[in-house]
PDB file of N, CA and C in Angstrom:
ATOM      1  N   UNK A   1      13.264  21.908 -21.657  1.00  0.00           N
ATOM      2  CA  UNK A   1      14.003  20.878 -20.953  1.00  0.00           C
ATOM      3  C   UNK A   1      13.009  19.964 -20.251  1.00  0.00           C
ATOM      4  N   UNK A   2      13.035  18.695 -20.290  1.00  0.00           N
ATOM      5  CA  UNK A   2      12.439  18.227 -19.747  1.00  0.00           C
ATOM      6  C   UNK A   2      12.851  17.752 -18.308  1.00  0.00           C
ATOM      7  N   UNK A   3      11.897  16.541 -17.622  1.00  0.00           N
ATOM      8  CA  UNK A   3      11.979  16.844 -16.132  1.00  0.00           C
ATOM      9  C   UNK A   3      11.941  15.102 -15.720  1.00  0.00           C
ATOM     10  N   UNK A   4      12.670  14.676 -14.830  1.00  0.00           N
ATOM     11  CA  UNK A   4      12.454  13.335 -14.621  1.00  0.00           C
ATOM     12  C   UNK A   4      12.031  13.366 -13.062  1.00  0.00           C
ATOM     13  N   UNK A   5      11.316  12.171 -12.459  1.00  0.00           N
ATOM     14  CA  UNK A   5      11.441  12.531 -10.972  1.00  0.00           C
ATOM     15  C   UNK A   5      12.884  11.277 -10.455  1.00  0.00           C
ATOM     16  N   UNK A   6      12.964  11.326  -9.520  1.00  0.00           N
ATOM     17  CA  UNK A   6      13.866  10.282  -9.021  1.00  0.00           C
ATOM     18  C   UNK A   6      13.954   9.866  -7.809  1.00  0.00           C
ATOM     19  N   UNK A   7      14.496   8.856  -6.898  1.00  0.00           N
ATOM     20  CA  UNK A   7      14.086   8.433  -5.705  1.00  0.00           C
ATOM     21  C   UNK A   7      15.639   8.451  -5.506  1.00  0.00           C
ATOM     22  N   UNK A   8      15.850   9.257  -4.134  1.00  0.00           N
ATOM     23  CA  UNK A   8      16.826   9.079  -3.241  1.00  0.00           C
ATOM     24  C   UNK A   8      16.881   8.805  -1.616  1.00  0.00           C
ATOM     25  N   UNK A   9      18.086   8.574  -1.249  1.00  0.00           N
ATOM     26  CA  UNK A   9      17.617   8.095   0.233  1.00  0.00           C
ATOM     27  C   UNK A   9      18.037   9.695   0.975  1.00  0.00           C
ATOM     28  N   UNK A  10      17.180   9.204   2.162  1.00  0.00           N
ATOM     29  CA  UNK A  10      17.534  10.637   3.067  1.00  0.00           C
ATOM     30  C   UNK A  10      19.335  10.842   2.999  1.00  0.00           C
ATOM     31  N   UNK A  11      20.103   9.980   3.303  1.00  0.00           N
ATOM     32  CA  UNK A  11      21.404  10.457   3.117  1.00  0.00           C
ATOM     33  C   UNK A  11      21.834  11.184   2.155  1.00  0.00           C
ATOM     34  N   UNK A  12      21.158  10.682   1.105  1.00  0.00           N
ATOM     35  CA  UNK A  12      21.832  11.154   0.088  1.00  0.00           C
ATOM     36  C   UNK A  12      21.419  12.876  -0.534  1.00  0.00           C
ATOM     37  N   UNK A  13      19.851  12.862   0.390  1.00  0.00           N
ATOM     38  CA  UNK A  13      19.308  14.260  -0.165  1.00  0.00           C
ATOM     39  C   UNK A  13      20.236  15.104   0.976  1.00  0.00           C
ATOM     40  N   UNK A  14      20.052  14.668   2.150  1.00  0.00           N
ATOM     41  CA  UNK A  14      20.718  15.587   3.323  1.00  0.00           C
ATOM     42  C   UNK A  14      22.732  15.527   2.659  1.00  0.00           C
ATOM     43  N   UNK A  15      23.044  15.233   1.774  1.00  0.00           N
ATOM     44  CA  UNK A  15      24.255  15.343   1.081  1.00  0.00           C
ATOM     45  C   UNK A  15      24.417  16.423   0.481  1.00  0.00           C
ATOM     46  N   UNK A  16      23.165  16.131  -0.750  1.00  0.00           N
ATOM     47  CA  UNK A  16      22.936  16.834  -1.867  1.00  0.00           C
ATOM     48  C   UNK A  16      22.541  18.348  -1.334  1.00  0.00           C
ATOM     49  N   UNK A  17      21.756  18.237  -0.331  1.00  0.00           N
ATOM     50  CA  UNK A  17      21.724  19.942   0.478  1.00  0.00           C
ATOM     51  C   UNK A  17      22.272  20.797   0.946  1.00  0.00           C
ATOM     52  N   UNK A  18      23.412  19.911   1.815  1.00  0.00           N
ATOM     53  CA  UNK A  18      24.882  20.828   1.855  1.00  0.00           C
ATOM     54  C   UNK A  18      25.417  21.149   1.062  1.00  0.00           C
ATOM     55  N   UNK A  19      25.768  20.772  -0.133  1.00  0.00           N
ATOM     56  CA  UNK A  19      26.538  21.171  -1.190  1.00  0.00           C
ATOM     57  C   UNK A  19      26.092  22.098  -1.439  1.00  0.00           C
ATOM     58  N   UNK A  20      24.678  22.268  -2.087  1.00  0.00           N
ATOM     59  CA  UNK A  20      23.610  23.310  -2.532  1.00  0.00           C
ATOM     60  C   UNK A  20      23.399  24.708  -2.350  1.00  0.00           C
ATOM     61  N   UNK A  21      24.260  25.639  -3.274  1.00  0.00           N
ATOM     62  CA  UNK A  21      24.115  27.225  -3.010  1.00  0.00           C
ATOM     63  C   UNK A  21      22.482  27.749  -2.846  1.00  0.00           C
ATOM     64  N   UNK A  22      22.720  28.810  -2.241  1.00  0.00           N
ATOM     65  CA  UNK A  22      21.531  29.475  -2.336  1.00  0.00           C
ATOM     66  C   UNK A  22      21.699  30.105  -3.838  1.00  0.00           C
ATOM     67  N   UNK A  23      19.692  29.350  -4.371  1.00  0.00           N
ATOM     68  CA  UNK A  23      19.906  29.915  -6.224  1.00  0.00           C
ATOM     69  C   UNK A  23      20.498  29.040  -6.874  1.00  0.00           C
ATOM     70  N   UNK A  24      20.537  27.642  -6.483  1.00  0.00           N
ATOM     71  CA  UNK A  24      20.998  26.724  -7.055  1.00  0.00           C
ATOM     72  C   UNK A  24      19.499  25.647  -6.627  1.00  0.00           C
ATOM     73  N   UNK A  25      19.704  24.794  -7.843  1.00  0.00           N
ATOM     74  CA  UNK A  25      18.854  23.419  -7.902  1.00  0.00           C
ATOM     75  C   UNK A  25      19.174  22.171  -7.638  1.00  0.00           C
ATOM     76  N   UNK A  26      18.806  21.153  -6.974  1.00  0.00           N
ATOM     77  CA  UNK A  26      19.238  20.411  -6.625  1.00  0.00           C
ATOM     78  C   UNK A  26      19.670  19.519  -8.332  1.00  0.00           C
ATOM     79  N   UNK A  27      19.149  20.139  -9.600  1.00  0.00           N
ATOM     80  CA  UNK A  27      19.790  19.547 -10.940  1.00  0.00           C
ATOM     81  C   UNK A  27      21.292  20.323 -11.044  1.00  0.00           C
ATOM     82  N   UNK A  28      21.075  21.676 -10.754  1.00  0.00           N
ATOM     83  CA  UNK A  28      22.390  22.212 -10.313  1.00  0.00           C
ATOM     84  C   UNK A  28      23.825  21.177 -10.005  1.00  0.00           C
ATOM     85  N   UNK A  29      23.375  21.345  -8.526  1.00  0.00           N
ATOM     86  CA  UNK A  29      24.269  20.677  -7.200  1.00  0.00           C
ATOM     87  C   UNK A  29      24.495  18.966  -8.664  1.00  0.00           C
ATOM     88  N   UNK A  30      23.753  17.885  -9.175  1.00  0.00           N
ATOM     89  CA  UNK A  30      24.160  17.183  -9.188  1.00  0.00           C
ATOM     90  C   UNK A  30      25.183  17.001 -10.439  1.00  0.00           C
ATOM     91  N   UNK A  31      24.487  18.151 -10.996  1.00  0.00           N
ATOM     92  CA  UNK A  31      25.281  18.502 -13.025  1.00  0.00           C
ATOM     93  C   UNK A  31      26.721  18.537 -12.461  1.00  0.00           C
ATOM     94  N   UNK A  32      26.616  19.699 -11.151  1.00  0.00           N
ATOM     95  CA  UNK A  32      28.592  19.828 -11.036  1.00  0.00           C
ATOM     96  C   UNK A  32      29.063  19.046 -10.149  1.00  0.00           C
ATOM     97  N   UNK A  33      28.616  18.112  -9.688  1.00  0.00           N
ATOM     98  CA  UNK A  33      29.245  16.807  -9.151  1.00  0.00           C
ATOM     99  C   UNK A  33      29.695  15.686 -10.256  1.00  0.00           C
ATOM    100  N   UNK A  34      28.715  15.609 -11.198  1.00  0.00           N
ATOM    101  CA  UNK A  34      29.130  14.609 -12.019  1.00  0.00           C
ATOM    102  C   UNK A  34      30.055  15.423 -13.615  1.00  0.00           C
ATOM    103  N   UNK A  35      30.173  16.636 -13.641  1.00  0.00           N
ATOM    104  CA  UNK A  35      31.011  17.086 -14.246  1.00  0.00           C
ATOM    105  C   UNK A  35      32.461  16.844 -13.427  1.00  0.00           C
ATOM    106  N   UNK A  36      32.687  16.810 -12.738  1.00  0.00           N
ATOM    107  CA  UNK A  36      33.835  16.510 -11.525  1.00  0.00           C
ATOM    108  C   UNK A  36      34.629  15.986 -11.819  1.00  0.00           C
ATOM    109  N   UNK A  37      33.856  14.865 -11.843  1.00  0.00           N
ATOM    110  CA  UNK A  37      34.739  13.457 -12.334  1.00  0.00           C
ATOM    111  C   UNK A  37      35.082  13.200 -13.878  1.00  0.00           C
ATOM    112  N   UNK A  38      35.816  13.960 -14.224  1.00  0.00           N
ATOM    113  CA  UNK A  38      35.993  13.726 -15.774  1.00  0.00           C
ATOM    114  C   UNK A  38      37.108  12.493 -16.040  1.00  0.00           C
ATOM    115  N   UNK A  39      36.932  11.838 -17.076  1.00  0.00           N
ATOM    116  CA  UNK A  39      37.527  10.944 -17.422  1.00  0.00           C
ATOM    117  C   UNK A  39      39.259  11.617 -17.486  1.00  0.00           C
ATOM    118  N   UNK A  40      40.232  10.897 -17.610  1.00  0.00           N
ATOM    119  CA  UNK A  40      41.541  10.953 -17.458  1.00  0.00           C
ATOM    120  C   UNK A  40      42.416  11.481 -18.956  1.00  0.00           C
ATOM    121  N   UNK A  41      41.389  10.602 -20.352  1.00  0.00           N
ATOM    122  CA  UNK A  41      41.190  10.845 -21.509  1.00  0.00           C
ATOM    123  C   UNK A  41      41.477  12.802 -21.529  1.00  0.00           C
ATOM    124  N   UNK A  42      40.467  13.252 -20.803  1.00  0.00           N
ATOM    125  CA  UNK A  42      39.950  15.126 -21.304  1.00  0.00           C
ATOM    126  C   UNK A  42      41.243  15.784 -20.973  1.00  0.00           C
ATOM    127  N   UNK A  43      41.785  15.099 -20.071  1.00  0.00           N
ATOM    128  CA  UNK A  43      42.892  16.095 -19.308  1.00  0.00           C
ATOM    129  C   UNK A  43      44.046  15.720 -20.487  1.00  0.00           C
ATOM    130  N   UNK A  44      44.226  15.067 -21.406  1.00  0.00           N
ATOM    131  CA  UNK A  44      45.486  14.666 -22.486  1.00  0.00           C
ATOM    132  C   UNK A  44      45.709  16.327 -22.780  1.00  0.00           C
ATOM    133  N   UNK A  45      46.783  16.428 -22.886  1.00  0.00           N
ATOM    134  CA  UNK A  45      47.307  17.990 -23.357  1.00  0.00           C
ATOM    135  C   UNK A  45      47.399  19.228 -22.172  1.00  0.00           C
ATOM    136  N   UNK A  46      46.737  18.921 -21.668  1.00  0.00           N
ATOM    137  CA  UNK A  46      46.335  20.184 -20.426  1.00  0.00           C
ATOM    138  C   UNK A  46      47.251  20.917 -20.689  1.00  0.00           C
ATOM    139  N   UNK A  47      48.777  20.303 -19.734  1.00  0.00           N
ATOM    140  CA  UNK A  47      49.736  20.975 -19.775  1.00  0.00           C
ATOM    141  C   UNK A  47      50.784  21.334 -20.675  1.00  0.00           C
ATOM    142  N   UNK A  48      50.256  20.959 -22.483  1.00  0.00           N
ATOM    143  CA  UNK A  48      51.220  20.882 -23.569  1.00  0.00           C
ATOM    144  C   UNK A  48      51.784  22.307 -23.373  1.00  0.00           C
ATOM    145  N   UNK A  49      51.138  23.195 -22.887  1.00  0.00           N
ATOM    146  CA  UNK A  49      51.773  24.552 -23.430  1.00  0.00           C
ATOM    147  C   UNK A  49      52.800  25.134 -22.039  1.00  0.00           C
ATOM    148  N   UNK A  50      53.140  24.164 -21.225  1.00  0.00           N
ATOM    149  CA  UNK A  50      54.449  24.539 -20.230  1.00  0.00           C
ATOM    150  C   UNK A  50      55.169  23.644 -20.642  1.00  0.00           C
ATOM    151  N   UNK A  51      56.468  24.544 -20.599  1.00  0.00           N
ATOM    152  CA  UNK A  51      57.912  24.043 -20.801  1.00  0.00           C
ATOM    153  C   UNK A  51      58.503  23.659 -19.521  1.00  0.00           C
ATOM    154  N   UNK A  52      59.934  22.785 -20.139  1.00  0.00           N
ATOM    155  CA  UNK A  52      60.546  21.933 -18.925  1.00  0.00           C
ATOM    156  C   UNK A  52      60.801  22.031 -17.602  1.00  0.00           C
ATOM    157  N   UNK A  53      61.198  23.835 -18.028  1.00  0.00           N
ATOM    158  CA  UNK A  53      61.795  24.898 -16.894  1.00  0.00           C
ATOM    159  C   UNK A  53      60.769  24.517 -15.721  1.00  0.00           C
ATOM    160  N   UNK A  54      59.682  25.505 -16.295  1.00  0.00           N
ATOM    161  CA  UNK A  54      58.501  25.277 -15.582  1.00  0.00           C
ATOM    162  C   UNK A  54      57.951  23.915 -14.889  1.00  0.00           C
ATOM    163  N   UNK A  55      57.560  22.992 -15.507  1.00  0.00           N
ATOM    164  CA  UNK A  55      57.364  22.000 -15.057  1.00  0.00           C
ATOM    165  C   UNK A  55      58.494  21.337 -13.689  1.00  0.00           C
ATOM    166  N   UNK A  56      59.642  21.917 -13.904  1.00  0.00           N
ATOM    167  CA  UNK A  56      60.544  21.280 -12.997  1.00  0.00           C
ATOM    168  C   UNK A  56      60.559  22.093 -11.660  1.00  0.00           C
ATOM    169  N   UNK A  57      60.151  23.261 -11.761  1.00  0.00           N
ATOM    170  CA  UNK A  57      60.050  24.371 -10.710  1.00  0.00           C
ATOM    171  C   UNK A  57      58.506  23.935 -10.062  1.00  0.00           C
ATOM    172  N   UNK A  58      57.785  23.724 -10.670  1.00  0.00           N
ATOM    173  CA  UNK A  58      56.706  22.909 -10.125  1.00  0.00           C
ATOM    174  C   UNK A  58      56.987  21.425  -9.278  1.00  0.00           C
ATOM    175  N   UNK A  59      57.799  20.434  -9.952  1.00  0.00           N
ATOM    176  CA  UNK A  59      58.169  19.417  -9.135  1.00  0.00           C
ATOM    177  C   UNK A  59      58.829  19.780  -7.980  1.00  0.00           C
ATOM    178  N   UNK A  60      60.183  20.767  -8.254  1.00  0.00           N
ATOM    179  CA  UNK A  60      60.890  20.941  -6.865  1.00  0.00           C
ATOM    180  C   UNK A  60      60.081  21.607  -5.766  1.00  0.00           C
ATOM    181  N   UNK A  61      58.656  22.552  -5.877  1.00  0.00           N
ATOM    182  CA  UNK A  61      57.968  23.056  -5.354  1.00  0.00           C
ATOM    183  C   UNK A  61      57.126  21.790  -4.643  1.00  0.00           C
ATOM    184  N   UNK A  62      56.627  20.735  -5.340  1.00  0.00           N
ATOM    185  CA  UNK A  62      56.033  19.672  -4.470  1.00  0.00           C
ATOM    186  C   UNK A  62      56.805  19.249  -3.780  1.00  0.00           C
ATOM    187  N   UNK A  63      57.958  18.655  -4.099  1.00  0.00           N
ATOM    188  CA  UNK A  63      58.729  17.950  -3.299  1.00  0.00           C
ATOM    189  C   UNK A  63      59.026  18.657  -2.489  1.00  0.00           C
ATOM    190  N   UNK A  64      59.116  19.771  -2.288  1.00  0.00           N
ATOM    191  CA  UNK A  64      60.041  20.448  -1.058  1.00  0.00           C
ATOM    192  C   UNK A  64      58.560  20.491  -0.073  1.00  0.00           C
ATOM    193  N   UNK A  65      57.243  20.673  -0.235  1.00  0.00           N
ATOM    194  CA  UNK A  65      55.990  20.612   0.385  1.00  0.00           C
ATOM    195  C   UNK A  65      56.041  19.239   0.924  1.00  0.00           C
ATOM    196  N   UNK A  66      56.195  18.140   0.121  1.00  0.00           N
ATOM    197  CA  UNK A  66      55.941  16.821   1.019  1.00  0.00           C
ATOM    198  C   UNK A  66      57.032  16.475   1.793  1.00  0.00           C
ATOM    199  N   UNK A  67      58.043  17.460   1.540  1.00  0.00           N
ATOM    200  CA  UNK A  67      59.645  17.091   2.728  1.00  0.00           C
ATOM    201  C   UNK A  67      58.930  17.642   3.478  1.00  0.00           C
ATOM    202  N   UNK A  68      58.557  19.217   4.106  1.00  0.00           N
ATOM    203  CA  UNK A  68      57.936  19.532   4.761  1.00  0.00           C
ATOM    204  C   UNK A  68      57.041  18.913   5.687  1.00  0.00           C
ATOM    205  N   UNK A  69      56.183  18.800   5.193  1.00  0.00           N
ATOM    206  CA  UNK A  69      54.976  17.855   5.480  1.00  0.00           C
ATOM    207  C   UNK A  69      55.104  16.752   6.032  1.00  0.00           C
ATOM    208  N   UNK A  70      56.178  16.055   5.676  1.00  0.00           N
ATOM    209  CA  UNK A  70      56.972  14.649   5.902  1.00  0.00           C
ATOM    210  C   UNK A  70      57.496  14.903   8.116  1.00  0.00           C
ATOM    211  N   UNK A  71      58.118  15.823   7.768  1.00  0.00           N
ATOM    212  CA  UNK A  71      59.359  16.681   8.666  1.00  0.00           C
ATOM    213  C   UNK A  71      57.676  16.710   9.414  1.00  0.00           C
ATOM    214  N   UNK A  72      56.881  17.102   9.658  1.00  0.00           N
ATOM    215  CA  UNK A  72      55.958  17.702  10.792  1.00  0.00           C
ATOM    216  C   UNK A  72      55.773  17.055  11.228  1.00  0.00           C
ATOM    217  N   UNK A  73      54.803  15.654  10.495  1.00  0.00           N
ATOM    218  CA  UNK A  73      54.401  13.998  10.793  1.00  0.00           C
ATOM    219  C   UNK A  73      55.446  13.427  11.770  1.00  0.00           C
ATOM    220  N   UNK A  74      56.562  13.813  11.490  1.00  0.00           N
ATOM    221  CA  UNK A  74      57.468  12.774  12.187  1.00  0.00           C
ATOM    222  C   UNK A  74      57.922  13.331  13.945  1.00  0.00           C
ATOM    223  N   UNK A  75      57.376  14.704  13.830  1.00  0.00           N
ATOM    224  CA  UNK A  75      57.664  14.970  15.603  1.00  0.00           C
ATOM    225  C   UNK A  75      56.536  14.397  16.275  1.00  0.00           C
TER     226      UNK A  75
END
């Protein structure tokens, strides 16, 4: 594998350090930051293999969280 050097600013290393397990590399820390962000494209299908049921027991489960949630905000 080869090796590049690169220039960052102190913010950005004192960033990159918190993230940073012990036993991890700072090529580590940046591989799974920019794996992160995956395009919108990768996720097509994710959920092909749940049915309606499911999916709808999932919606009524959010919605009843942001009624919630809603209901706290407002006292």
């Amino acid at each position: 594998m080869g090796v590049k050097t690169i220039t960052i600013s102190l913010e950005a290393y004192k960033a990159l350090l918190r993230l940073k397990k012990p036993g991890e590399s700072f090529s580590d820390v940046i591989l799974k930051l920019v794996r992160k962000h995956r395009s919108i494209k990768e996720l097509a299908g994710a959920w092909s293999d749940v049915d309606d049921v499911e999916i709808n027991e999932i919606m009524l489960g959010i919605r009843e969280a942001w009624s919630r949630w809603g209901m706290r905000e407002a006292r």
